[in-house]
PDB file of N, CA and C in Angstrom:
ATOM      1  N   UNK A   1       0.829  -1.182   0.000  1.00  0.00           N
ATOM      2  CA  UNK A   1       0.000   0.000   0.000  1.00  0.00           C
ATOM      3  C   UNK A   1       0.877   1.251   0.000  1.00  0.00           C
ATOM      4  N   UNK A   2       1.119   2.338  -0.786  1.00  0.00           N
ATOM      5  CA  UNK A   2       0.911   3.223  -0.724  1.00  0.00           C
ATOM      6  C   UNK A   2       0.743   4.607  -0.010  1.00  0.00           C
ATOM      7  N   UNK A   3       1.104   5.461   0.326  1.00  0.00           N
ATOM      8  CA  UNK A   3       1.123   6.368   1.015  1.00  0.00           C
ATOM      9  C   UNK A   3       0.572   7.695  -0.263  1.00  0.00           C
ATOM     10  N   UNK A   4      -1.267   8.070   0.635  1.00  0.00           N
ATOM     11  CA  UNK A   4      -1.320   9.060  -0.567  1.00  0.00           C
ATOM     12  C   UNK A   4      -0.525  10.160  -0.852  1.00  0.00           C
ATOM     13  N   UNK A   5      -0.743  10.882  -1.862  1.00  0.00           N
ATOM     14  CA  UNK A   5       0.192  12.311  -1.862  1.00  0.00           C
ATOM     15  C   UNK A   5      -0.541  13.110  -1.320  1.00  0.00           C
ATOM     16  N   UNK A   6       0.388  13.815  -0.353  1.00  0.00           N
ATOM     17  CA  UNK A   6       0.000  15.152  -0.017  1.00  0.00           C
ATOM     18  C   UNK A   6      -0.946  16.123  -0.768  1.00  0.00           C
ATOM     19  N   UNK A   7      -1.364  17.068   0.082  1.00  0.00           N
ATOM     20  CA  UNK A   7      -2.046  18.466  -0.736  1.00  0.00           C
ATOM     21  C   UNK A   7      -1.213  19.568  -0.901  1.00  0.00           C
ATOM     22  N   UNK A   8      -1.177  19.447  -2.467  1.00  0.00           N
ATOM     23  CA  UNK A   8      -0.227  20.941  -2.459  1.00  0.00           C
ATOM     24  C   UNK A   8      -0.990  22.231  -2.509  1.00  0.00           C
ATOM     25  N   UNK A   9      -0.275  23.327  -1.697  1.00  0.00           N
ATOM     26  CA  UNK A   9      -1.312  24.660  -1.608  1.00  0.00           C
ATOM     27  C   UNK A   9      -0.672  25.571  -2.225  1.00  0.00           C
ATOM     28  N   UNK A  10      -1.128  26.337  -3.181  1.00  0.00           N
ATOM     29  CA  UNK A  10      -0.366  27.524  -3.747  1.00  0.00           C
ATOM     30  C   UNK A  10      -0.782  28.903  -2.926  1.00  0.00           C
ATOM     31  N   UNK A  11      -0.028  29.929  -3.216  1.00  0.00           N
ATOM     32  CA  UNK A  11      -0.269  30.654  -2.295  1.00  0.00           C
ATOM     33  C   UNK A  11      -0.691  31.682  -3.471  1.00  0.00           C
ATOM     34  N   UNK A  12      -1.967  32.480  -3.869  1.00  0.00           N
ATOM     35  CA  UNK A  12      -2.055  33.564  -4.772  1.00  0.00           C
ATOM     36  C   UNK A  12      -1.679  34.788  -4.230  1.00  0.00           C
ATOM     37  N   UNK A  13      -2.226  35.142  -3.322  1.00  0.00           N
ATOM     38  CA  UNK A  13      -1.877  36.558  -3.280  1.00  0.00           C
ATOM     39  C   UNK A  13      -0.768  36.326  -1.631  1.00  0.00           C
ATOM     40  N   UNK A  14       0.560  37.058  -2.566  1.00  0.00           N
ATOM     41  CA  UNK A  14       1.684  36.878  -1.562  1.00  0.00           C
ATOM     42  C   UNK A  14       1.942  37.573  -0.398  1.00  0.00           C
ATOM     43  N   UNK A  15       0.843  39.330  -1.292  1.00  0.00           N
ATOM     44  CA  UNK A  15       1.229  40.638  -0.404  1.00  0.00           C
ATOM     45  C   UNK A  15       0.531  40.145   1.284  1.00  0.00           C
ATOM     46  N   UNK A  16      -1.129  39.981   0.736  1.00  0.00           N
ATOM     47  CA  UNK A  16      -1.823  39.581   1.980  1.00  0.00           C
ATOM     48  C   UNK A  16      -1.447  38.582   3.210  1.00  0.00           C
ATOM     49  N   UNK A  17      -0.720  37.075   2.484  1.00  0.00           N
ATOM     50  CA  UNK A  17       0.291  36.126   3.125  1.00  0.00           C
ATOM     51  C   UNK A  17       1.217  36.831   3.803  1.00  0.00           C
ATOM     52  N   UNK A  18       2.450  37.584   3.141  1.00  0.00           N
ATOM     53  CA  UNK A  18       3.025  38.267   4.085  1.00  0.00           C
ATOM     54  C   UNK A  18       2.819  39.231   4.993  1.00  0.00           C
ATOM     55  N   UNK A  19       1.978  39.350   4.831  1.00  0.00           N
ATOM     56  CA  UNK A  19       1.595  41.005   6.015  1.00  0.00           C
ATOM     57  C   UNK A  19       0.703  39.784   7.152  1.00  0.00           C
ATOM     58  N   UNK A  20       0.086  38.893   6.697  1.00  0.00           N
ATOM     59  CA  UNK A  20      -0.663  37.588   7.768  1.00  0.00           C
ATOM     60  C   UNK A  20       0.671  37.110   8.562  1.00  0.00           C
ATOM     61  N   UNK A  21       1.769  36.780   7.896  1.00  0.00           N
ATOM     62  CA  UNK A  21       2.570  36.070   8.249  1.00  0.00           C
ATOM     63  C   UNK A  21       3.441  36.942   9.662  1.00  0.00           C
ATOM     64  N   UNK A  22       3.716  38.337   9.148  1.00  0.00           N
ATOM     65  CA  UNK A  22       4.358  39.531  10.172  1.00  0.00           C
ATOM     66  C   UNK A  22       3.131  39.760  11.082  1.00  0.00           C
ATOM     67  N   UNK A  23       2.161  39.768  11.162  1.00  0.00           N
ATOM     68  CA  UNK A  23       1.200  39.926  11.807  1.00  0.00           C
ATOM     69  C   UNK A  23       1.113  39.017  13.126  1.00  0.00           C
ATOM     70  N   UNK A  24       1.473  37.848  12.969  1.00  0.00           N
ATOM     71  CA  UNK A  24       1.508  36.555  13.663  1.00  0.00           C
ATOM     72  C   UNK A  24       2.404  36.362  14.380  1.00  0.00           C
ATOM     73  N   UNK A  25       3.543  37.191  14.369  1.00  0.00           N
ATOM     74  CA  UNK A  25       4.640  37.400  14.781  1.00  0.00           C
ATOM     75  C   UNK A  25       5.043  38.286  15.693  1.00  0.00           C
ATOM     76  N   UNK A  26       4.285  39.284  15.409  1.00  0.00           N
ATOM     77  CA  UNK A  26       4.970  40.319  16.264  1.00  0.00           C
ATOM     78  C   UNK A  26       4.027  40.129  17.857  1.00  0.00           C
ATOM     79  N   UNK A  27       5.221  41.068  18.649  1.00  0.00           N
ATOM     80  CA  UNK A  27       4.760  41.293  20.336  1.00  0.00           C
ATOM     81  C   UNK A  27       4.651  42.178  20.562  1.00  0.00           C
ATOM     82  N   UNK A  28       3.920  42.565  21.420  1.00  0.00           N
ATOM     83  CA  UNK A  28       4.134  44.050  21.779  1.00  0.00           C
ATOM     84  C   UNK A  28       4.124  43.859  22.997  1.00  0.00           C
ATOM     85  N   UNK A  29       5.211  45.105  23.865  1.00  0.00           N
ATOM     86  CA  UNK A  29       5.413  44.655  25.365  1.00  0.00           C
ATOM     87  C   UNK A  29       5.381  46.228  25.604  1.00  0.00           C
ATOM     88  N   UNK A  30       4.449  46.105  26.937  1.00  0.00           N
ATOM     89  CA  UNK A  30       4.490  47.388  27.904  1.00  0.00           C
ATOM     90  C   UNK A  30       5.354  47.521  28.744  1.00  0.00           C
ATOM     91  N   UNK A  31       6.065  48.469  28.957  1.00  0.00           N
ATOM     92  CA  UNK A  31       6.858  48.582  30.148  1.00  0.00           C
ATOM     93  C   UNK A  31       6.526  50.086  30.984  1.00  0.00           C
ATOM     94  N   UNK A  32       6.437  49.506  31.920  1.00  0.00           N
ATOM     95  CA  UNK A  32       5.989  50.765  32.940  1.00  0.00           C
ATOM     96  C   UNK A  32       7.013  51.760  33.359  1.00  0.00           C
ATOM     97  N   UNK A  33       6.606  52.942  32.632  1.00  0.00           N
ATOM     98  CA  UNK A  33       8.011  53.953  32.964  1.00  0.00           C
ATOM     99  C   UNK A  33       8.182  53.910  34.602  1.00  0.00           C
ATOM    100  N   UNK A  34       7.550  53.891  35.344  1.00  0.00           N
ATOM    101  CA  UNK A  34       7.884  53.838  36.607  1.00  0.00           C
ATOM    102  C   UNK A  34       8.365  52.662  37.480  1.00  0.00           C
ATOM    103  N   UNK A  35       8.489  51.579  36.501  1.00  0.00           N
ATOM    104  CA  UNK A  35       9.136  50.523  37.641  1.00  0.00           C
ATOM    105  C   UNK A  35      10.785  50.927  37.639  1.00  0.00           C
ATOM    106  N   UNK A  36      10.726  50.313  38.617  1.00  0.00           N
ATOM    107  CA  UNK A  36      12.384  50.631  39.491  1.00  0.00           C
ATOM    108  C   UNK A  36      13.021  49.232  39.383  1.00  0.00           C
ATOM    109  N   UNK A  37      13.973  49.630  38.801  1.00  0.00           N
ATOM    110  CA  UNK A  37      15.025  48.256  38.108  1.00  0.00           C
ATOM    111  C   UNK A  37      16.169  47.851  38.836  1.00  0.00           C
ATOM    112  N   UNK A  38      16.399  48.717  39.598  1.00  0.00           N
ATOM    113  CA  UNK A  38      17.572  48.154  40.469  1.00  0.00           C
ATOM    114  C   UNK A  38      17.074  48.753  42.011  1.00  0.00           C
ATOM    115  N   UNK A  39      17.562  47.536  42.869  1.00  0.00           N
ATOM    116  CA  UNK A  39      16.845  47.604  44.266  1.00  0.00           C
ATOM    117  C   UNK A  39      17.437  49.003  45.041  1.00  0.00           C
ATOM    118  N   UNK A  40      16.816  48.908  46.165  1.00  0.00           N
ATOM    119  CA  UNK A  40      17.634  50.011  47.326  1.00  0.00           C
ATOM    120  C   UNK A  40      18.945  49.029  47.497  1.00  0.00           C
ATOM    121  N   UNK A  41      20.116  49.998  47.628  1.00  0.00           N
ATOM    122  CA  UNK A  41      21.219  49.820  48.334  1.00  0.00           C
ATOM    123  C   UNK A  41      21.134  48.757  49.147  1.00  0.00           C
ATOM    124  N   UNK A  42      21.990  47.933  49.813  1.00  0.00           N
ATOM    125  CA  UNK A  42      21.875  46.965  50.984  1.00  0.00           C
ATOM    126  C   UNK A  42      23.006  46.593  51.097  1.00  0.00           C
ATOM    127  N   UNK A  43      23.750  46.590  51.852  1.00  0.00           N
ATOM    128  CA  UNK A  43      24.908  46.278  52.324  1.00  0.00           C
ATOM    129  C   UNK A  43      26.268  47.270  52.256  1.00  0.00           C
ATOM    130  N   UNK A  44      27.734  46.866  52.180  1.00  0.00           N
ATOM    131  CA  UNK A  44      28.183  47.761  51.990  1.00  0.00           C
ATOM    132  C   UNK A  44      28.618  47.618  50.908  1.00  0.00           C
ATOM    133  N   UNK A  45      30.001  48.957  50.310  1.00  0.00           N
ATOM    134  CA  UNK A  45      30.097  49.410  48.839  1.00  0.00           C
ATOM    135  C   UNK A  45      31.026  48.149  48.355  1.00  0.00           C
ATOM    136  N   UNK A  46      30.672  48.118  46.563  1.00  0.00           N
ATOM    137  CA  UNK A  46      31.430  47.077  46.274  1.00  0.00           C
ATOM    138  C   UNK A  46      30.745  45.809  46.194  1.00  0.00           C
ATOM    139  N   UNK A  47      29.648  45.887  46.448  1.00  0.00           N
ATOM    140  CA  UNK A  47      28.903  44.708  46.325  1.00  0.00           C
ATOM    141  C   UNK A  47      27.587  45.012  45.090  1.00  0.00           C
ATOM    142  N   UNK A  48      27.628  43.934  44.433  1.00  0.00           N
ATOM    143  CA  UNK A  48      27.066  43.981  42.913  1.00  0.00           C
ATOM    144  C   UNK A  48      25.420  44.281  43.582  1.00  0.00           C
ATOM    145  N   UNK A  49      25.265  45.072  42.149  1.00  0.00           N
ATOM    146  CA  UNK A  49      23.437  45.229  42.306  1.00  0.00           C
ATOM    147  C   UNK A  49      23.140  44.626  42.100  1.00  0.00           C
ATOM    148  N   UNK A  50      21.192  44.768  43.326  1.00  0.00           N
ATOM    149  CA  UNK A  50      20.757  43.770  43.177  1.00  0.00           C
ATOM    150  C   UNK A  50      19.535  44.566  42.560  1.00  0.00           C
ATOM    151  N   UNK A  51      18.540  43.498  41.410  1.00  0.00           N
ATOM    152  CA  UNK A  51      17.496  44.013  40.333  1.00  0.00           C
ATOM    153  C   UNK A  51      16.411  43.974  41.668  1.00  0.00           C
ATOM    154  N   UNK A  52      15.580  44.985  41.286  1.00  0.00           N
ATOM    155  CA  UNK A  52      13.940  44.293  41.890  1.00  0.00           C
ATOM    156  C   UNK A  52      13.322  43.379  41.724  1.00  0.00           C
ATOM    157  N   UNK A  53      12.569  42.995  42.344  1.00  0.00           N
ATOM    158  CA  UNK A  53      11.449  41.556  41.822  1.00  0.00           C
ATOM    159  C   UNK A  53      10.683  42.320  40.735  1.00  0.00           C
ATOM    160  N   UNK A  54      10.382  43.238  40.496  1.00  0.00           N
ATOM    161  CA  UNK A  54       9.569  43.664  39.389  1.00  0.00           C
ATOM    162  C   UNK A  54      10.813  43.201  38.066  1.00  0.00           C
ATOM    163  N   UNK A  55      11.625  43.928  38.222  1.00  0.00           N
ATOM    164  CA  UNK A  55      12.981  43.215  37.372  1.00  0.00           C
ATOM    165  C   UNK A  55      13.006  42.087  36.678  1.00  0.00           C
ATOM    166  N   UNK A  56      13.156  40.939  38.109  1.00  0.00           N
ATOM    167  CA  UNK A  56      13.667  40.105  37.991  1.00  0.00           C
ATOM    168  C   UNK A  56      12.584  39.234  37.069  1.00  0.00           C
ATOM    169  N   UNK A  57      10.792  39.133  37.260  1.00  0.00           N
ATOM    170  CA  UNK A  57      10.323  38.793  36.793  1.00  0.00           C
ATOM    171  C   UNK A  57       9.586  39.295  35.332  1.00  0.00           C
ATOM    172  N   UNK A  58      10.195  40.546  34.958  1.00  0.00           N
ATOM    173  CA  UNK A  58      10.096  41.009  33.721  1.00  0.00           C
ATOM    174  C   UNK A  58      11.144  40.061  32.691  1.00  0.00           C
ATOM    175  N   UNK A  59      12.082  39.962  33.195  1.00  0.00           N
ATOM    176  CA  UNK A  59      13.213  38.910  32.461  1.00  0.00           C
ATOM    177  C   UNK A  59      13.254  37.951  32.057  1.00  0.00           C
ATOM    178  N   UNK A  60      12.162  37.186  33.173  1.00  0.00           N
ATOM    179  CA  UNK A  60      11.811  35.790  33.288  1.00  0.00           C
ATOM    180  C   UNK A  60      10.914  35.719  32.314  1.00  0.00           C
ATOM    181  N   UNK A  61       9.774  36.365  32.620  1.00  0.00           N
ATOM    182  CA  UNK A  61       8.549  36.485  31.289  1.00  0.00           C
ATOM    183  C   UNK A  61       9.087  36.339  29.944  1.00  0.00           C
ATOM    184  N   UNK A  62      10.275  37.511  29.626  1.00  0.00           N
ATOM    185  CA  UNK A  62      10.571  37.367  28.516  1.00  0.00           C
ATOM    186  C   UNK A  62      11.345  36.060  28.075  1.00  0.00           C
ATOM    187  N   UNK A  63      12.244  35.413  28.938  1.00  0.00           N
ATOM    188  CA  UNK A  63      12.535  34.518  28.297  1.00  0.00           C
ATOM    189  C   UNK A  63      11.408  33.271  27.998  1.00  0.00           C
ATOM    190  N   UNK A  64      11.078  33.055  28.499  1.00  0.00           N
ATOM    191  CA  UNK A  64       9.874  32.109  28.310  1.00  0.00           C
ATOM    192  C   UNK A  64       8.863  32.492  27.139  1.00  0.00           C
ATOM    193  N   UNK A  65       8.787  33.663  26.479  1.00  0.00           N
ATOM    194  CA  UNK A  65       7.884  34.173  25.751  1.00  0.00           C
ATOM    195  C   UNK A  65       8.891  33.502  24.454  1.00  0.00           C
ATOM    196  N   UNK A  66      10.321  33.970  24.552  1.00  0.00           N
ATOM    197  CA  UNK A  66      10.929  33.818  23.385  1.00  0.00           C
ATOM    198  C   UNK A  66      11.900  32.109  23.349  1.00  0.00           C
ATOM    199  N   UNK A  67      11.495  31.979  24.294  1.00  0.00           N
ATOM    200  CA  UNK A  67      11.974  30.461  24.649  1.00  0.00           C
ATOM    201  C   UNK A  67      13.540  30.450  24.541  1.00  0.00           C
ATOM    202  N   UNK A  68      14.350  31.102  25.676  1.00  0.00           N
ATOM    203  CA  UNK A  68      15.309  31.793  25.303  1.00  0.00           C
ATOM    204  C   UNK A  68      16.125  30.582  26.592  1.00  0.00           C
ATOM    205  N   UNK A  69      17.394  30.269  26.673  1.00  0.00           N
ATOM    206  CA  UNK A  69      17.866  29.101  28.090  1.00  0.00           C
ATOM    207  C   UNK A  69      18.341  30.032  28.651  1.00  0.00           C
TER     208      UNK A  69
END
């Protein structure tokens, strides 16, 4: 037996396909001018910053959105 053939699809109009295709694609991301990206001070000098949790989970979101390791 046989394996039927596929369906081939032509594509007529390319302009509409591509503008469907960018359409499907894009993100749009809000960012809140007022979040605060790096924490208060804590400890003494010389010690690396630390991000906010607002930060930290803006980062996270994104990688997971873009499936990023």
């Amino acid at each position: 037996m046989s394996k039927p053939e596929p369906a081939r699809y032509r594509t007529t109009n390319w302009k509409s396909y591509n503008d469907a295709l960018k359409q499907r694609g894009s993100l749009l991301i809000w960012l809140d001018k007022d979040m605060v990206w790096l924490a208060p001070r804590a400890g003494r000098n010389g010690r690396p910053a630390v991000f906010s949790d607002a930060a930290i989970q803006f980062c996270l979101m994104v990688k997971v959105l873009f499936g990023l390791p």
